[in-house]
Protein backbone atom coordinates (compact mmCIF):
# COMPACT_ATOMS: atom_id res chain seq x y z
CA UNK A 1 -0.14 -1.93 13.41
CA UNK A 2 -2.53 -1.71 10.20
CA UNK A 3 0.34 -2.06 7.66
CA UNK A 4 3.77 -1.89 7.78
CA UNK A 5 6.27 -0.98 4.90
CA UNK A 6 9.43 -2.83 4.20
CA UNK A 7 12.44 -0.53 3.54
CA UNK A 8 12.62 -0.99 0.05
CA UNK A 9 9.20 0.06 -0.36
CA UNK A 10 9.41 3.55 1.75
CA UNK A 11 12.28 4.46 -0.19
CA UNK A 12 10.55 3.91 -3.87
CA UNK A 13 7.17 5.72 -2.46
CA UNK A 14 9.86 8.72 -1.11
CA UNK A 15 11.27 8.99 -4.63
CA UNK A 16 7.71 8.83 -6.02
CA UNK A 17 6.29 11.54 -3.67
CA UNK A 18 9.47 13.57 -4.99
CA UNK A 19 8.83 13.13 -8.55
CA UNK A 20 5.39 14.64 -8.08
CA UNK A 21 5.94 16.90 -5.40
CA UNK A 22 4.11 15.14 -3.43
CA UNK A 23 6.69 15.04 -0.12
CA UNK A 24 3.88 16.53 2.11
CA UNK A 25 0.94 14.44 1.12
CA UNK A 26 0.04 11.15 2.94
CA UNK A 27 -0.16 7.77 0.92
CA UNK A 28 -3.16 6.69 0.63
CA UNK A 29 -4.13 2.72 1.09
CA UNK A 30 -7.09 1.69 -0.65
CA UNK A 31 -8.38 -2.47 -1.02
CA UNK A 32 -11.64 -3.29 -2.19
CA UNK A 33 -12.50 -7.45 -2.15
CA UNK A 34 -12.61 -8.57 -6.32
CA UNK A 35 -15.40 -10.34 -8.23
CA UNK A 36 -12.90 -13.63 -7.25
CA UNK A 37 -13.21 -12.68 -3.50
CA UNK A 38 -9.27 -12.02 -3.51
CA UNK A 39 -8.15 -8.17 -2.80
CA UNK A 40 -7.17 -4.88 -5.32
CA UNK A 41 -5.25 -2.53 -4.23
CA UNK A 42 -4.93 1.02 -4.65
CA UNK A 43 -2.65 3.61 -3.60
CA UNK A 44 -1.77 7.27 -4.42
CA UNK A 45 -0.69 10.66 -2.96
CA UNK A 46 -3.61 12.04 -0.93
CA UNK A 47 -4.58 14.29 1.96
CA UNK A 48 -5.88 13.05 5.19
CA UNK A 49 -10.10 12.47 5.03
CA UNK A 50 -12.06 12.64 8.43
CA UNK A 51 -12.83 9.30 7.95
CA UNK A 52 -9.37 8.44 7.92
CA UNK A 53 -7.14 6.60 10.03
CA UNK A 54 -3.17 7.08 9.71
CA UNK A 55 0.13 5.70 10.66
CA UNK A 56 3.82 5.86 9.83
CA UNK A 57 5.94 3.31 8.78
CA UNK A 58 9.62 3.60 7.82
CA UNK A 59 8.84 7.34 7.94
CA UNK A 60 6.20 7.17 5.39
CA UNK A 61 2.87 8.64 6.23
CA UNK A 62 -0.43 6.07 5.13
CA UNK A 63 -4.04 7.14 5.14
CA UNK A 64 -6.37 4.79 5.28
CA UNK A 65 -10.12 4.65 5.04
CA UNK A 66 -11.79 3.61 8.55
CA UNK A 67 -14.18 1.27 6.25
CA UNK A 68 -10.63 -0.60 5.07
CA UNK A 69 -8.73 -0.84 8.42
CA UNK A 70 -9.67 -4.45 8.97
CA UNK A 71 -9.07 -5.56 5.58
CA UNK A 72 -5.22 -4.51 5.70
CA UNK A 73 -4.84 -5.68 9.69
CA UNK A 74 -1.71 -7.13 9.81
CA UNK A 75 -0.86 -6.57 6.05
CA UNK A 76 2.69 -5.71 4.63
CA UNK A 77 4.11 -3.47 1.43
CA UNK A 78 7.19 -4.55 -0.29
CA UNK A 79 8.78 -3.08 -3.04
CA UNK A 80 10.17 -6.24 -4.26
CA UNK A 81 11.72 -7.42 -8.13
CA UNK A 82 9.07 -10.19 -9.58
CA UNK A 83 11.33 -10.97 -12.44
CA UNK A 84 14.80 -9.81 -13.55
CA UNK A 85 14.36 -5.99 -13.96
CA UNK A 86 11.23 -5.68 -13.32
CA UNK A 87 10.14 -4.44 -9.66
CA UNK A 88 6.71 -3.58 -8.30
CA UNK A 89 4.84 -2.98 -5.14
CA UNK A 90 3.62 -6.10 -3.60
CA UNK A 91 1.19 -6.86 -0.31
CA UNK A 92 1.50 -9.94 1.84
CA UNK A 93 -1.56 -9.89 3.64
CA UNK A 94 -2.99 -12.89 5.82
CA UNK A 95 -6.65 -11.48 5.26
CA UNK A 96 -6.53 -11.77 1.66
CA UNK A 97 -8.64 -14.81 1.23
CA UNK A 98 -7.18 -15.59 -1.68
CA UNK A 99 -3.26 -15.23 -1.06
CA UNK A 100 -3.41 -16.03 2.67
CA UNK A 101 0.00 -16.52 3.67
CA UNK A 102 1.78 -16.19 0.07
CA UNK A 103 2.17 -12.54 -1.79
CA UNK A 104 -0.41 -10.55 -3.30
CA UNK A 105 0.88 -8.39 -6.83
CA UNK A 106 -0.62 -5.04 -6.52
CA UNK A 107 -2.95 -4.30 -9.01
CA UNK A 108 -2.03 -0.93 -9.00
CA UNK A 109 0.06 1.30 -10.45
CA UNK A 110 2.88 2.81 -8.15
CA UNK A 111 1.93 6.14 -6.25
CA UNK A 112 2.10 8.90 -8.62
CA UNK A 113 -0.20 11.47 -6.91
């Protein structure tokens, strides 16, 4: 699979796709490589692109750009707390040259449409 999604992160995306009525779009994946080599991230509530690829995960539908499919290979969203209180989306993803092997923070705000 391109990416999976850990429990805890379908069920924050659902309550963000309900906050902005957004039940019916797809989530939308993006990573670009930084001026440090390591990965951003991007997500948000989008509709399904001919160029697109898409899976399900924990019942969540993701979108992802064709052009991106081999950077998030094998990659994994968590919704996860980083310090007391204070929770955000996170990706573990072994082709992150940068974070191989350990957690990537999301530099990105949660899905908001």
């Amino acid at each position: 699979m391109i990416i999976t999604v850990t429990p805890e992160a379908a069920a924050q995306i659902r309550k963000s796709a309900e906050v902005t009525n957004s039940q019916d779009m797809y989530l939308r994946i993006a990573v670009r490589r930084g001026d440090d080599g390591s990965f951003v991230y991007g997500m948000g509530f989008d509709e399904l692109g001919a160029d697109d690829s898409f899976i399900v995960s924990e019942g969540v539908k993701i979108c992802i750009a064709n052009a991106a499919k081999d950077f998030l290979m094998g990659a994994k969203l968590d919704y996860a707390e980083i310090n007391p209180g204070e929770s955000q989306f996170i990706f573990v993803n072994p082709n992150d040259p940068a974070h191989a092997g350990t957690t990537a923070k999301s530099k990105s705000a949660p899905p908001d449409g």
